[in-house]
Protein backbone atom coordinates (compact mmCIF):
# COMPACT_ATOMS: atom_id res chain seq x y z
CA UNK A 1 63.84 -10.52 -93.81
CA UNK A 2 61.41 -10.06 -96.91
CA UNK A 3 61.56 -6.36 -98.30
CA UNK A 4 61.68 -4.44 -101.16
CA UNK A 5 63.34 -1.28 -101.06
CA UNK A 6 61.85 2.61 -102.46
CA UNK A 7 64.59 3.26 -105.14
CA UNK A 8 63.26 5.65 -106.49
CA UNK A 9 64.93 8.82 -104.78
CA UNK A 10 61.56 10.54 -104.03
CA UNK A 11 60.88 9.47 -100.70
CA UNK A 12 62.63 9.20 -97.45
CA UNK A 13 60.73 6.38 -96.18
CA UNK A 14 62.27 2.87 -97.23
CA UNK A 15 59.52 0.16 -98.10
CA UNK A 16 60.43 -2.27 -95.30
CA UNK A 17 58.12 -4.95 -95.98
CA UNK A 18 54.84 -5.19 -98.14
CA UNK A 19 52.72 -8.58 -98.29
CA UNK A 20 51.32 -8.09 -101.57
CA UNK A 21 54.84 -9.13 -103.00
CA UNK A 22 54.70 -12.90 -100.92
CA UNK A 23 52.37 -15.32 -101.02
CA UNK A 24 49.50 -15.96 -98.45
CA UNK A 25 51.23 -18.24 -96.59
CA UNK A 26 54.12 -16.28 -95.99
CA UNK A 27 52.98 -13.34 -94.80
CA UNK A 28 52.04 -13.69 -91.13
CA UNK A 29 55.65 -15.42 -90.34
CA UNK A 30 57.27 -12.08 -92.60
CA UNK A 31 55.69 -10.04 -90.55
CA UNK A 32 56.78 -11.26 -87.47
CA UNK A 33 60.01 -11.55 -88.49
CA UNK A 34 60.44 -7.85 -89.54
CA UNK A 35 58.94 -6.52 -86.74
CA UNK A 36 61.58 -8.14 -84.74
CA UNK A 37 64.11 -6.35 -86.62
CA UNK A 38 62.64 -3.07 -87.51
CA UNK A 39 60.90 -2.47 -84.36
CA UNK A 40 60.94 -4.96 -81.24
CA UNK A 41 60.86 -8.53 -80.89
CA UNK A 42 56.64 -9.71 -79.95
CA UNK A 43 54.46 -12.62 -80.40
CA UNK A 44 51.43 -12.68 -82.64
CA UNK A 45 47.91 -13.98 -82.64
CA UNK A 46 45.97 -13.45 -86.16
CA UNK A 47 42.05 -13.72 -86.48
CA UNK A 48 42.47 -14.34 -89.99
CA UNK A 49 45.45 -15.10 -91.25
CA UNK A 50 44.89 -16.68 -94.60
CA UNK A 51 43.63 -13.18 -95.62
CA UNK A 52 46.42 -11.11 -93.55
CA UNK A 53 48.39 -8.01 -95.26
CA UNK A 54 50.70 -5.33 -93.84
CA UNK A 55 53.42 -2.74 -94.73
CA UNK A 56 55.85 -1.10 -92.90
CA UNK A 57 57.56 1.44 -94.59
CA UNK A 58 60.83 3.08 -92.31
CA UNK A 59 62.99 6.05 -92.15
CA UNK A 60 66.58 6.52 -89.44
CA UNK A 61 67.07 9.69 -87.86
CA UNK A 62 70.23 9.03 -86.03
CA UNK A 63 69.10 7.12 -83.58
CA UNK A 64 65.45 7.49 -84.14
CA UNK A 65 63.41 5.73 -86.19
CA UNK A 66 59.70 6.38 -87.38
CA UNK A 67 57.88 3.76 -89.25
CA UNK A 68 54.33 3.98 -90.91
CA UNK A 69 52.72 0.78 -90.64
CA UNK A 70 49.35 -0.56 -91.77
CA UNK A 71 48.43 -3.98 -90.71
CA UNK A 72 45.20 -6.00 -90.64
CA UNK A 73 43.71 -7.52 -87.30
CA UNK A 74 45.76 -8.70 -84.92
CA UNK A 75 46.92 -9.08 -81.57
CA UNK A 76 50.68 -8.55 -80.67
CA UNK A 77 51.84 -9.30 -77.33
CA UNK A 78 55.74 -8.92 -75.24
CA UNK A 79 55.89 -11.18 -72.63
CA UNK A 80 58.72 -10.93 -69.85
CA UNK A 81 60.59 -13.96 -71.28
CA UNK A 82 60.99 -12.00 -74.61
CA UNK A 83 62.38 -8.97 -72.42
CA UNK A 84 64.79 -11.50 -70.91
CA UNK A 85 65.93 -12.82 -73.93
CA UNK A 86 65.98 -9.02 -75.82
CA UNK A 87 65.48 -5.62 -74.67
CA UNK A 88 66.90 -2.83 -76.77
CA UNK A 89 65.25 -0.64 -74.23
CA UNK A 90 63.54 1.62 -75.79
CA UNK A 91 60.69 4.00 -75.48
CA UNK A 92 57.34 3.95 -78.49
CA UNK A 93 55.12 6.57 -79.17
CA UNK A 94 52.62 5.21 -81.57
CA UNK A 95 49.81 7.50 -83.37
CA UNK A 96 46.82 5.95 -84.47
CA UNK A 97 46.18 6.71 -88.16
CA UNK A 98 43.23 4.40 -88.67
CA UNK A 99 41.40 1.97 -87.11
CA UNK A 100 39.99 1.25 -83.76
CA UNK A 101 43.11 -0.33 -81.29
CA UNK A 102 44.17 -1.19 -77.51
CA UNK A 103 47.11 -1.92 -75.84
CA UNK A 104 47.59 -2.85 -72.51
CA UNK A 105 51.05 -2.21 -70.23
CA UNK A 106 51.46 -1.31 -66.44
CA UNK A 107 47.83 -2.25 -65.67
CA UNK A 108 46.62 0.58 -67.77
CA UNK A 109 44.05 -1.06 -70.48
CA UNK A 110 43.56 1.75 -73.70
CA UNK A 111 41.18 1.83 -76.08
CA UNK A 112 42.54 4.21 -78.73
CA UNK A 113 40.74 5.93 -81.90
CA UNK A 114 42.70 7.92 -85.35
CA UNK A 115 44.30 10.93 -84.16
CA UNK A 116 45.27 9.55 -80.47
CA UNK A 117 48.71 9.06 -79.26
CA UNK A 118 50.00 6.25 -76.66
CA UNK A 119 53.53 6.02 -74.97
CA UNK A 120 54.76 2.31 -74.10
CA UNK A 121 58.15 1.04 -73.49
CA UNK A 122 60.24 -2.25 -75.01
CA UNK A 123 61.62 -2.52 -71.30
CA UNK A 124 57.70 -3.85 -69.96
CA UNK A 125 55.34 -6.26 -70.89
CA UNK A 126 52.47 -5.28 -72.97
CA UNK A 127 49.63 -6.69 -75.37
CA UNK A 128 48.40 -4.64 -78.11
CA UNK A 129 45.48 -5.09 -80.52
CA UNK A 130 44.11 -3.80 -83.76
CA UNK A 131 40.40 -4.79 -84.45
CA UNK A 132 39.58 -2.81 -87.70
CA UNK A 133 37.31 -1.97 -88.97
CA UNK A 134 39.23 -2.71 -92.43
CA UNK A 135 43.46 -2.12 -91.86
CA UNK A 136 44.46 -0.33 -88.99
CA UNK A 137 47.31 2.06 -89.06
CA UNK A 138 49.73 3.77 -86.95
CA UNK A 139 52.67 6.11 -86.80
CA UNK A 140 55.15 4.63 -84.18
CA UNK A 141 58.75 6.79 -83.42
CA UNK A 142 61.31 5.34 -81.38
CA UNK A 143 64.30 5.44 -79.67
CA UNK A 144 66.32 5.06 -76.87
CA UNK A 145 65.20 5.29 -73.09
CA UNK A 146 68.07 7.58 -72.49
CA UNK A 147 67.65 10.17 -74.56
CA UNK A 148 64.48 11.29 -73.17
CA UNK A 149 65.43 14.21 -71.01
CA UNK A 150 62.82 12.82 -68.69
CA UNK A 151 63.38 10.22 -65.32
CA UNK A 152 62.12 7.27 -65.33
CA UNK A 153 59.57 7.57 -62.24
CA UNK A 154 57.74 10.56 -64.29
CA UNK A 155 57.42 8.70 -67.43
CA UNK A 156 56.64 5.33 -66.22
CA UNK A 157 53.04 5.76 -64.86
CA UNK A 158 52.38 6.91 -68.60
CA UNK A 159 53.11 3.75 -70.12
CA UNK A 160 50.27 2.33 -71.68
CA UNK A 161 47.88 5.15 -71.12
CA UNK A 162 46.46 7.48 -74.12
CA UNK A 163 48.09 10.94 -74.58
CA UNK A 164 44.85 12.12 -75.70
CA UNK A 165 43.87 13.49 -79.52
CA UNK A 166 46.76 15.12 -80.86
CA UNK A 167 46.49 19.30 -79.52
CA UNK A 168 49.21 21.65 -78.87
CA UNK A 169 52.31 20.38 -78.83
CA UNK A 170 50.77 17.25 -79.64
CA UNK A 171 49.74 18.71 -83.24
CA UNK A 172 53.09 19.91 -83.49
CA UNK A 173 54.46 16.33 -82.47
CA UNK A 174 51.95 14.70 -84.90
CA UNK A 175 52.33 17.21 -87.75
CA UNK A 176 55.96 16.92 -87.69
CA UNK A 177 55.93 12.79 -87.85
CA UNK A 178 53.41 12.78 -90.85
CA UNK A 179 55.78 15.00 -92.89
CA UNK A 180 58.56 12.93 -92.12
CA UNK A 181 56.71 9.92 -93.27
CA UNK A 182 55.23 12.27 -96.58
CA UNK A 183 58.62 13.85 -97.28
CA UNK A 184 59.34 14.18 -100.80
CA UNK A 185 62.96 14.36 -100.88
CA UNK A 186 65.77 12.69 -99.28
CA UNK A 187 66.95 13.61 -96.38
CA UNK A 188 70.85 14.07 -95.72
CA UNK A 189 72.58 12.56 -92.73
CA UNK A 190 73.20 15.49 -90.59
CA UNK A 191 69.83 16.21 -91.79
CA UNK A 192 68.35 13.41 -90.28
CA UNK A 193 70.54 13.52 -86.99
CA UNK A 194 69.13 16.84 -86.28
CA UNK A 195 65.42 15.97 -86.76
CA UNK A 196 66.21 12.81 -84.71
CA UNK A 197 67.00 15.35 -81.87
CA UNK A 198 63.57 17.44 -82.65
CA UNK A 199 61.32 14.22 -82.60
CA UNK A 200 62.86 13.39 -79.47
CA UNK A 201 62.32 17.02 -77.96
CA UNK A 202 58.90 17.52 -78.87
CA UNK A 203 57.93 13.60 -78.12
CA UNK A 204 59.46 15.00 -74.32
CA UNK A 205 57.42 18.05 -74.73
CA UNK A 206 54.28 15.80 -75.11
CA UNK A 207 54.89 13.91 -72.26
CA UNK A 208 55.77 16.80 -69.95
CA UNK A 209 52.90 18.18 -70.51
CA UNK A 210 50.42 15.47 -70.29
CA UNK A 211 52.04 15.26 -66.51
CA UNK A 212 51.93 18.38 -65.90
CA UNK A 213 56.18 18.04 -65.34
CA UNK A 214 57.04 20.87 -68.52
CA UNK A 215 59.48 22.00 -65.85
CA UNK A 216 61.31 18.79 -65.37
CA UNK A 217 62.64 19.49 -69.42
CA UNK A 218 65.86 20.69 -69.59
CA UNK A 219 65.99 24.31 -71.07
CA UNK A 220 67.31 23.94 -74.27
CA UNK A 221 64.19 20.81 -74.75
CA UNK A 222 61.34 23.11 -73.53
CA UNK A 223 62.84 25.99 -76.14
CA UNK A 224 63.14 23.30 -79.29
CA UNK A 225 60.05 22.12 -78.43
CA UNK A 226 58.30 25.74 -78.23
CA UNK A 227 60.21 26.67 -81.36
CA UNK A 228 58.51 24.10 -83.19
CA UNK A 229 55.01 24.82 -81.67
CA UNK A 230 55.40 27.96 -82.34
CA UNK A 231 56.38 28.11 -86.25
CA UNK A 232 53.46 25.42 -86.57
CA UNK A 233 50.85 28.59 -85.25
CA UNK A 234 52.47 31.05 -87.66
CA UNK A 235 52.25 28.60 -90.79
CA UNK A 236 48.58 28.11 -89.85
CA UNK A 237 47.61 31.37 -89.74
CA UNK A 238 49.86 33.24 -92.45
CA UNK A 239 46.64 34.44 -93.82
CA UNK A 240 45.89 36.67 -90.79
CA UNK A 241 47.41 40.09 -91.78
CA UNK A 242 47.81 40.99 -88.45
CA UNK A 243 49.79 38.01 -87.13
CA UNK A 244 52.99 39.33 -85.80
CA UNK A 245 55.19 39.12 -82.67
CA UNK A 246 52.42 40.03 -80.39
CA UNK A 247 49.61 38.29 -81.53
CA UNK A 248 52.30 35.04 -81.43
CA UNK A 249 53.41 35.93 -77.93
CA UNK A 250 50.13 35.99 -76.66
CA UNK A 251 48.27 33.10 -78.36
CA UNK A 252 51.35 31.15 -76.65
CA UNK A 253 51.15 32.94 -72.95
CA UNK A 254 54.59 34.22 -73.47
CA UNK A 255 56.25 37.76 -73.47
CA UNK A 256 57.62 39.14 -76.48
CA UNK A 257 60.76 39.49 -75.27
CA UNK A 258 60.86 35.67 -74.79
CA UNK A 259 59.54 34.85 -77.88
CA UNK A 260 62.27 36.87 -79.54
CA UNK A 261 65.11 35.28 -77.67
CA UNK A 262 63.79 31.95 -78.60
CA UNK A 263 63.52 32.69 -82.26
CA UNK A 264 67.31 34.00 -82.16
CA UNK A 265 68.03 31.05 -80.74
CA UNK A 266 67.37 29.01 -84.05
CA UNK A 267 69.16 32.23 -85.97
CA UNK A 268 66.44 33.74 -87.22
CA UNK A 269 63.55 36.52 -85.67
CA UNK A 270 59.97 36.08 -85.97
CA UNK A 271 58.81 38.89 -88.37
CA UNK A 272 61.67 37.25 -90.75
CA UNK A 273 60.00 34.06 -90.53
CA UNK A 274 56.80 35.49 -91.00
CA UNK A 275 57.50 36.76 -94.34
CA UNK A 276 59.82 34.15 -95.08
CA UNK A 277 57.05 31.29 -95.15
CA UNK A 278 54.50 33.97 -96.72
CA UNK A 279 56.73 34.52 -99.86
CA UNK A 280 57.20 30.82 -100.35
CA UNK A 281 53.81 30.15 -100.08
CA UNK A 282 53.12 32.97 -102.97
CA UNK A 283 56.05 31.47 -104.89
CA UNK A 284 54.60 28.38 -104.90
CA UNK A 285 50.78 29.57 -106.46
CA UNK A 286 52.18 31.84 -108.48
CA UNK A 287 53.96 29.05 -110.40
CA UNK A 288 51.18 27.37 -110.35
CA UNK A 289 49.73 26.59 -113.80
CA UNK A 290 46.11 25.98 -112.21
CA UNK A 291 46.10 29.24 -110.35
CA UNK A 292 46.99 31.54 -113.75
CA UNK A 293 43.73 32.86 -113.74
CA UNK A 294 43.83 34.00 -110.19
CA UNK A 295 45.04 37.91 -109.74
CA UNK A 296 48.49 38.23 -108.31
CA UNK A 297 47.04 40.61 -105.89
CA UNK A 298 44.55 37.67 -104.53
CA UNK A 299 47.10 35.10 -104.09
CA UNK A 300 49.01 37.96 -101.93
CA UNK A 301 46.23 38.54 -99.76
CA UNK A 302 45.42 35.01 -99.39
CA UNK A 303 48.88 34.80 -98.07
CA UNK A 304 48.83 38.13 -95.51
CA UNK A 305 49.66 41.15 -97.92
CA UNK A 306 46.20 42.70 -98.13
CA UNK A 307 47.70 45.75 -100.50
CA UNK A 308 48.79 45.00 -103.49
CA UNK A 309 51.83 47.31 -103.27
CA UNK A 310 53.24 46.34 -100.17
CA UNK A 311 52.82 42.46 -101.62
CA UNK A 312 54.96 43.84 -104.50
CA UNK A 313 57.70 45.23 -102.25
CA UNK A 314 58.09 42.67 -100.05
CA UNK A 315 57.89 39.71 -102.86
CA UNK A 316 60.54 42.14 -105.03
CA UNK A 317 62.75 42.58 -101.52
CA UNK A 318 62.84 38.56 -100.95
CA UNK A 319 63.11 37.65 -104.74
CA UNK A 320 64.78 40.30 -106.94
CA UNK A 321 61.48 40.12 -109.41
CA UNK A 322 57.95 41.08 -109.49
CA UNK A 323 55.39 38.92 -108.87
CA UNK A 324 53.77 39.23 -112.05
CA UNK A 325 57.28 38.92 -113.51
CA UNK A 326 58.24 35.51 -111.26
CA UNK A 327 54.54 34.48 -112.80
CA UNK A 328 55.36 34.87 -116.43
CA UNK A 329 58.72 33.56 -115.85
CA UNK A 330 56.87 30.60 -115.06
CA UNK A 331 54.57 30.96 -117.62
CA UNK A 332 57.73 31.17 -120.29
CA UNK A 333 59.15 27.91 -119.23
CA UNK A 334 55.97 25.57 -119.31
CA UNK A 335 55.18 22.24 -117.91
CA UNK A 336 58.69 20.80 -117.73
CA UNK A 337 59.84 23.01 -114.74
């Protein structure tokens, strides 16, 4: 398999394959042959191969795997004699970064725009197609058939059909695979294992819900997968002064009581997290060299502490130092920080 490999120690994702490094002619049979081995085995028509590129760039999560791909036109296709011959048996959740793209499995035939989501499985035939305009490119997570804490006959009629743009859980779902592929730090082995076990939750969570089966999850699924939902809301909305537990609660139809239990759950409670993630947000502009200028006392209300002084307790409580202190610290040390 041609690859080259991201030594560099700043990102998770491992450069699988890139074209750019082969020659023309090479490139359509590379391709094939990596996607064999990184993802499933298929057969390929190319419109214009004498002008094709790709990447695939990979990460493991136990026994997960995400890759970010970007491809020029083509059609891919898994035929029942390649199931015969090799089936890993797996399940696919692909989101469509860019490009307009189809894919066909089950008798379902999906047209699919950025920002949509489609489920299809290694275990049935499909054909799949990317038509541009310019490279197409897609988010596709993986793993196997098993671990979805789903049965078969609920999951099945989904194959091949669009999830819809990503909303919800679906945002969560989406968010969560874009910062995997954008991470900018490596990732430790139990690390990984456990956001294996997250994508896999909230990829469940997805598909529950698009069936209207969120009660077919098993507990501890439907409370990962709300977990993550929910800290998604609060890091969108940390400005809001007033979020707390019962503006949380509500926006997600749930008591307070419920939400608290779930956030114990994960060893933590929700007003912690709140400031938690508001303090780390401040941290971050206040060492900020392009924010200097800005008054301590905006970047706290830009981050939920409307007064000044309670910004100033809170930051001192979580940090042992002022904010205007943390800033000059900052300030002291200069660019190579």
């Amino acid at each position: 398999m041609s690859n080259t490999s991201d030594t560099t120690g700043k990102n998770v994702m491992m450069t699988v394959l890139d074209t750019t490094c082969l020659p023309p002619a090479e490139r359509t049979a590379a391709w094939a042959e990596t996607t064999a081995l990184a993802l499933v085995t298929t057969r390929f028509r190319f419109p214009d191969p004498a002008h094709f590129g790709a990447r695939i760039q990979a990460v493991t999560l136990g026994p997960v795997q995400l890759s970010a791909m970007s491809y020029a036109q083509l059609v891919s296709y898994r035929s029942a004699r390649l199931i015969r011959a090799s089936d890993p048996e797996l399940y696919q959740v692909a989101v469509i970064t860019s490009g307009r793209q189809g894919i066909e499995q089950a008798r379902h035939n999906t047209v699919l725009e950025p920002g949509e989501m489609v489920l299809y499985d290694s275990s049935r035939p499909f054909e799949a197609s990317a038509g541009g305009p310019g490279r197409c490119g897609s988010l596709v997570v993986q793993f196997p058939r098993c671990l979805l804490p789903l049965p078969d006959h609920v999951v099945a009629p989904l194959c091949g059909t669009a999830l819809g743009a990503a909303e919800g859980v679906g945002y969560v779902f989406r968010q969560t695979l874009l910062g995997l592929a954008q991470a900018g730090s490596d990732l430790s082995g139990p690390d990984r294992q456990r956001l294996g076990t997250i994508v896999v939750d909230l990829a469940a969570a997805v598909i529950a819900r698009y069936t209207d089966r969120t009660s077919a999850l098993p507990p501890e699924s439907r409370t990962a997968a709300l977990f993550q939902q929910i800290t998604a809301f609060i890091t969108r909305h940390l400005h809001d002064p007033g979020l707390g537990p019962a503006t949380v609660a509500a926006a997600h139809s749930i008591s307070a009581r419920y939400l608290h239990r779930v956030f114990q759950a994960h060893g933590t409670t929700v007003s912690g997290f709140i400031r938690q993630e508001r303090i780390a947000r401040c941290r971050r502009d206040l060492a900020d060299p392009l924010l200097r200028t800005t008054p301590v006392g905006a970047i706290g209300a830009r981050w939920g502490f409307p007064r000044a002084s309670d910004f100033t307790r809170a930051f001192r409580t979580a940090t042992g130092t002022t904010p205007t202190e943390y800033r000059g610290l900052w300030a002291q040390a200069g660019p190579s920080v």
